[in-house]
C-alpha atoms as a PDB file:
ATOM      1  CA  UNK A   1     -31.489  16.838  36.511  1.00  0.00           C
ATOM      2  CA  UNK A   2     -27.577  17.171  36.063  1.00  0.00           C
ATOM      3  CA  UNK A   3     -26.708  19.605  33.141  1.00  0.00           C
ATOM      4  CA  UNK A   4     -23.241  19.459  31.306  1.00  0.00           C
ATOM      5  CA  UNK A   5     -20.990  22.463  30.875  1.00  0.00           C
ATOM      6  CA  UNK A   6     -20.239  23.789  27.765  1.00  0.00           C
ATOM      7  CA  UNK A   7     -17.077  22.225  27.716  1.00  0.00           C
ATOM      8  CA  UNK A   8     -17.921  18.873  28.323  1.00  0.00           C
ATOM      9  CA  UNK A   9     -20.620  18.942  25.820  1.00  0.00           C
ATOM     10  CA  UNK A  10     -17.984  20.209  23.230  1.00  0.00           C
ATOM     11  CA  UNK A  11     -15.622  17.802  24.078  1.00  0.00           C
ATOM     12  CA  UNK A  12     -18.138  14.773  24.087  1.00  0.00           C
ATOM     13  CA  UNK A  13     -19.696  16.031  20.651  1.00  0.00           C
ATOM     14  CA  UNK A  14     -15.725  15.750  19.673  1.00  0.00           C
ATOM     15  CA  UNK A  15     -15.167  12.350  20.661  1.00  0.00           C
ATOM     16  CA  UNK A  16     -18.141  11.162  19.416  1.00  0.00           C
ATOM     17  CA  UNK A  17     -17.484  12.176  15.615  1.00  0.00           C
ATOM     18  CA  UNK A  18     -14.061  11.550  16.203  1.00  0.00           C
ATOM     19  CA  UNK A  19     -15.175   7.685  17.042  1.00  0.00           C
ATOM     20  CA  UNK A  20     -17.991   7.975  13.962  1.00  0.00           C
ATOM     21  CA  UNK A  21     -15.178   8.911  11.721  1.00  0.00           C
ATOM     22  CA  UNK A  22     -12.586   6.218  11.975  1.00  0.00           C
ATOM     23  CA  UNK A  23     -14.281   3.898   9.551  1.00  0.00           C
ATOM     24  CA  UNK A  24     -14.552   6.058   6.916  1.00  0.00           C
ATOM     25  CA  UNK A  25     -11.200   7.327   7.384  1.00  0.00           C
ATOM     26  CA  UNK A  26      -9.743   3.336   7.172  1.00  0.00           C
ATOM     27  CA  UNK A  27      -7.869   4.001  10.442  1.00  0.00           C
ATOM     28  CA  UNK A  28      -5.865   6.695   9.305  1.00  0.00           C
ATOM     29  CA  UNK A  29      -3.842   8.655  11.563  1.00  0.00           C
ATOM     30  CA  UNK A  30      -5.269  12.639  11.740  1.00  0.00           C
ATOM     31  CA  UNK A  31      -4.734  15.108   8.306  1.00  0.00           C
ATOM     32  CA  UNK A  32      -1.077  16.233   7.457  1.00  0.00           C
ATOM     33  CA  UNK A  33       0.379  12.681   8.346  1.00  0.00           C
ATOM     34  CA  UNK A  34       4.575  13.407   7.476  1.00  0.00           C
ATOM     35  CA  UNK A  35       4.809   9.346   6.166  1.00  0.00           C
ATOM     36  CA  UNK A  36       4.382   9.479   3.027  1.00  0.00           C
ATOM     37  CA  UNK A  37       3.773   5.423   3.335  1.00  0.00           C
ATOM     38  CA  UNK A  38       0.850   6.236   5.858  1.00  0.00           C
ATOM     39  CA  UNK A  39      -0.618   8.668   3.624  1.00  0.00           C
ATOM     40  CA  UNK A  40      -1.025   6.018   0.336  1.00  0.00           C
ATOM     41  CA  UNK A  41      -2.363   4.023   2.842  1.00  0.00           C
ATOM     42  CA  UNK A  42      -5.352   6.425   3.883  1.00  0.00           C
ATOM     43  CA  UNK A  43      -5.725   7.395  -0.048  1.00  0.00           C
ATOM     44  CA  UNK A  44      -8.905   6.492  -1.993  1.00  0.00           C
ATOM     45  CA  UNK A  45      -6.655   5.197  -4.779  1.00  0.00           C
ATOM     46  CA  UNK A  46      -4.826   2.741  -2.267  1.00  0.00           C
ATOM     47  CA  UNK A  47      -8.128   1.811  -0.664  1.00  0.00           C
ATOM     48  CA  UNK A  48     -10.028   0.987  -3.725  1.00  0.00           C
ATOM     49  CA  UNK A  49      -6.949  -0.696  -4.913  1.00  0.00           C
ATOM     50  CA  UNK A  50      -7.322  -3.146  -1.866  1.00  0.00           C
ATOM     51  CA  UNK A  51     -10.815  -3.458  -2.112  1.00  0.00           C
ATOM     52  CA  UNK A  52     -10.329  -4.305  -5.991  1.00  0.00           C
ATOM     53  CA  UNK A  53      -7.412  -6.846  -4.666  1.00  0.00           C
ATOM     54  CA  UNK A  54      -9.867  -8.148  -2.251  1.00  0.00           C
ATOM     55  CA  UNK A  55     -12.682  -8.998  -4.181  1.00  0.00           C
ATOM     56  CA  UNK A  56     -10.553 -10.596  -6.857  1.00  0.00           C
ATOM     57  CA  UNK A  57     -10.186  -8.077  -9.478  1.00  0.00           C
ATOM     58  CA  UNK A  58      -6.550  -8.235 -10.208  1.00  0.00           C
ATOM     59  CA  UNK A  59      -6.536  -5.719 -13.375  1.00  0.00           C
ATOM     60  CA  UNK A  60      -8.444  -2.767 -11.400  1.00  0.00           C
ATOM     61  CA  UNK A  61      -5.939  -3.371  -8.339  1.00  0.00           C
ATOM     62  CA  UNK A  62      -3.149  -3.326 -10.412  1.00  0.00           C
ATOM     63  CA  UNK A  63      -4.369   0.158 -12.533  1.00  0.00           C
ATOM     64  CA  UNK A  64      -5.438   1.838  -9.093  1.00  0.00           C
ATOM     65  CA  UNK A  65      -1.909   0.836  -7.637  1.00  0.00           C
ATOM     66  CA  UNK A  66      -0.409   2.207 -10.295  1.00  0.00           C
ATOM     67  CA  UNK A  67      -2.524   5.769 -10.314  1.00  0.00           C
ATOM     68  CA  UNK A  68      -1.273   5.562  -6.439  1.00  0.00           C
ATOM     69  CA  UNK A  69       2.168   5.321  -6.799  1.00  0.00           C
ATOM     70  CA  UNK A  70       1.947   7.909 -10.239  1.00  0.00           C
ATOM     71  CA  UNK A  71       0.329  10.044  -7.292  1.00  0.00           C
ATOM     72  CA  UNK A  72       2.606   9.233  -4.922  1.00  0.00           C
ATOM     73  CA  UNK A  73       5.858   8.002  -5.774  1.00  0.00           C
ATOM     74  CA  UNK A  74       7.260   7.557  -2.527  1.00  0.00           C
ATOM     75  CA  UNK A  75       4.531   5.077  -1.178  1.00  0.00           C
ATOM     76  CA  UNK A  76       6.643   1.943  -0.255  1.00  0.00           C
ATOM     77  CA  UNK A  77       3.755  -0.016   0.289  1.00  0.00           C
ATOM     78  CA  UNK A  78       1.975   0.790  -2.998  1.00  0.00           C
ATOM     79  CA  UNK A  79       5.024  -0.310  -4.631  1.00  0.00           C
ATOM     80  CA  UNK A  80       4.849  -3.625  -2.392  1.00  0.00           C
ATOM     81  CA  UNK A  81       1.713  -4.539  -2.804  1.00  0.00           C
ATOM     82  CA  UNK A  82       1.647  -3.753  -6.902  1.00  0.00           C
ATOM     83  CA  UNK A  83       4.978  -5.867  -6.675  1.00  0.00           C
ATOM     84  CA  UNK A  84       3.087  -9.269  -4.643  1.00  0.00           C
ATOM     85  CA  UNK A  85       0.303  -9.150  -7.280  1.00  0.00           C
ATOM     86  CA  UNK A  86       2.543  -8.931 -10.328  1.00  0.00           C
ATOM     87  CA  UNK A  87       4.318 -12.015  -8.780  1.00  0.00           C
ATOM     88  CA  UNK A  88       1.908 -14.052  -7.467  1.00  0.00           C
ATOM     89  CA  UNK A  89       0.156 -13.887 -10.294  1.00  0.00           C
ATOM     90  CA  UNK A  90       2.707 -14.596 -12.646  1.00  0.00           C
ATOM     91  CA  UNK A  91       1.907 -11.426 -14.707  1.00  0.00           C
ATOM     92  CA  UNK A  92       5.316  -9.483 -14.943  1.00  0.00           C
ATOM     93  CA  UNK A  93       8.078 -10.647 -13.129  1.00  0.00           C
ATOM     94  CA  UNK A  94      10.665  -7.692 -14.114  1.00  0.00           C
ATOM     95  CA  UNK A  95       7.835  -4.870 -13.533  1.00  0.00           C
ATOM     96  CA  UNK A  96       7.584  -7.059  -9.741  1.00  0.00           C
ATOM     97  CA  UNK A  97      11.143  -6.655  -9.317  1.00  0.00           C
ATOM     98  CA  UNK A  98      11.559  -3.088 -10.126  1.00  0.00           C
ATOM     99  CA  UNK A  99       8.394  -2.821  -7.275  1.00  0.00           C
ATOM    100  CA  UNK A 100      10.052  -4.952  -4.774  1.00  0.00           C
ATOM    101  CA  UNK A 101      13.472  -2.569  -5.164  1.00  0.00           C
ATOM    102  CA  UNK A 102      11.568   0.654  -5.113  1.00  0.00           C
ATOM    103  CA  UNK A 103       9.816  -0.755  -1.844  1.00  0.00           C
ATOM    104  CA  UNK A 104      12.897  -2.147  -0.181  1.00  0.00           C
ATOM    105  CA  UNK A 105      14.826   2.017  -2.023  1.00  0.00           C
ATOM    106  CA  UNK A 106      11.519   3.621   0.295  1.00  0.00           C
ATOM    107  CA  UNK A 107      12.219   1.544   3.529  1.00  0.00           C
ATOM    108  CA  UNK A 108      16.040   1.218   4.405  1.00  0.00           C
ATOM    109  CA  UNK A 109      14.909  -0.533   7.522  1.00  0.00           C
ATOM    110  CA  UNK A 110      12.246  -2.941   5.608  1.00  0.00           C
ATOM    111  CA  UNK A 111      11.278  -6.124   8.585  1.00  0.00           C
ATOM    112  CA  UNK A 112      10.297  -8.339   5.208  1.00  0.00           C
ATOM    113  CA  UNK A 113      13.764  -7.396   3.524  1.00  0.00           C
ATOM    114  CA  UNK A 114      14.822 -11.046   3.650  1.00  0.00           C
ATOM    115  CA  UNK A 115      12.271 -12.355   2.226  1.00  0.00           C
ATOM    116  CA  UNK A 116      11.910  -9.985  -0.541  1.00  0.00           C
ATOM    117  CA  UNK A 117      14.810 -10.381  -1.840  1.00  0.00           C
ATOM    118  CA  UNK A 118      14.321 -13.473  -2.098  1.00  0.00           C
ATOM    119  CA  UNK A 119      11.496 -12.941  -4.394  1.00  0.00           C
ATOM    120  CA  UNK A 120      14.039 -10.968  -6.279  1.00  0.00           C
ATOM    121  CA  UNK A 121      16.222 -13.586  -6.463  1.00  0.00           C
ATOM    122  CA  UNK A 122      13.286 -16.174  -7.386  1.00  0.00           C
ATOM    123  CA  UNK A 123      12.240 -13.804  -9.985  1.00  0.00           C
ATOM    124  CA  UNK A 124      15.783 -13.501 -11.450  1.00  0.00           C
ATOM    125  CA  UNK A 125      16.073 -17.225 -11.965  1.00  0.00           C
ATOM    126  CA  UNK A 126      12.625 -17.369 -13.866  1.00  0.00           C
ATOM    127  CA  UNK A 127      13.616 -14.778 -15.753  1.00  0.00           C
ATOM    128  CA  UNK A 128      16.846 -16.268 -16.823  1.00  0.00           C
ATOM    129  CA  UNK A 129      14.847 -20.109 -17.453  1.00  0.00           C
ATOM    130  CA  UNK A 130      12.553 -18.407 -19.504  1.00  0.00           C
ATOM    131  CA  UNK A 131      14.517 -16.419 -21.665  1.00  0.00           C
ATOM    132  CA  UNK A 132      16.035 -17.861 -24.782  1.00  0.00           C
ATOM    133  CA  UNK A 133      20.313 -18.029 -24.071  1.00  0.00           C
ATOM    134  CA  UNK A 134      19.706 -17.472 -20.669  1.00  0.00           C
ATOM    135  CA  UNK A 135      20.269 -13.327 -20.784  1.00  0.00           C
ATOM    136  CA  UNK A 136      18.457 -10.856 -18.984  1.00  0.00           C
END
């Protein structure tokens, strides 16, 4: 019978919770990630936010969005995906714009710029046809 080294039996026993570990971690990169993005991502509040989303309860994703971004500010994504739900669901179109600019403030280089603002724009013309005199 072969016998491992110490060495290899640390570094299998490493992999091997290393592998066990990526589901509960969501697929987050390793501890002390420098994106702030990535972290709101691999929070609990962002996670059960999406899970909330997910399973159809708008009102819990929306108030665990909104803890996340309270926690972190800077999370573009929170601020995108509190911004989708407030629009596609018709429940606040200025509170969605001021999400869709704080996303597009947190990521100069944004690949869905176009077509978020054009939601801005969308949103500013409902606005306006909704509101007595036509003023914002």
């Amino acid at each position: 019978m072969k016998t491992l080294g110490a060495d290899r039996v640390l570094i299998t026993v490493s992999l091997i919770c290393a592998v066990m570990s990526l589901p509960v971690t969501g697929g987050c990169r390793w501890p002390g990630v420098a994106n702030t993005d990535e972290r709101a991502r691999c929070s609990e509040l962002y996670r059960t936010a999406m899970r909330h989303r997910d399973s159809g309860n708008i009102e819990a994703a929306i108030l665990f969005l909104k803890r996340e971004i309270e926690t972190n500010p800077s999370a573009a994504r929170a601020h995108l995906d509190l911004a989708l739900i407030l629009d596609e669901h018709r429940i606040d179109d200025r509170e969605a714009i001021v999400h869709y600019r704080l996303y597009l403030a947190g990521t100069p280089v944004a690949q869905k710029r176009e077509m978020i603002e054009g939601r801005i724009k969308r949103l500013g013309k409902r606005i306006r046809s909704e509101t007595p005199g036509n003023v914002l």
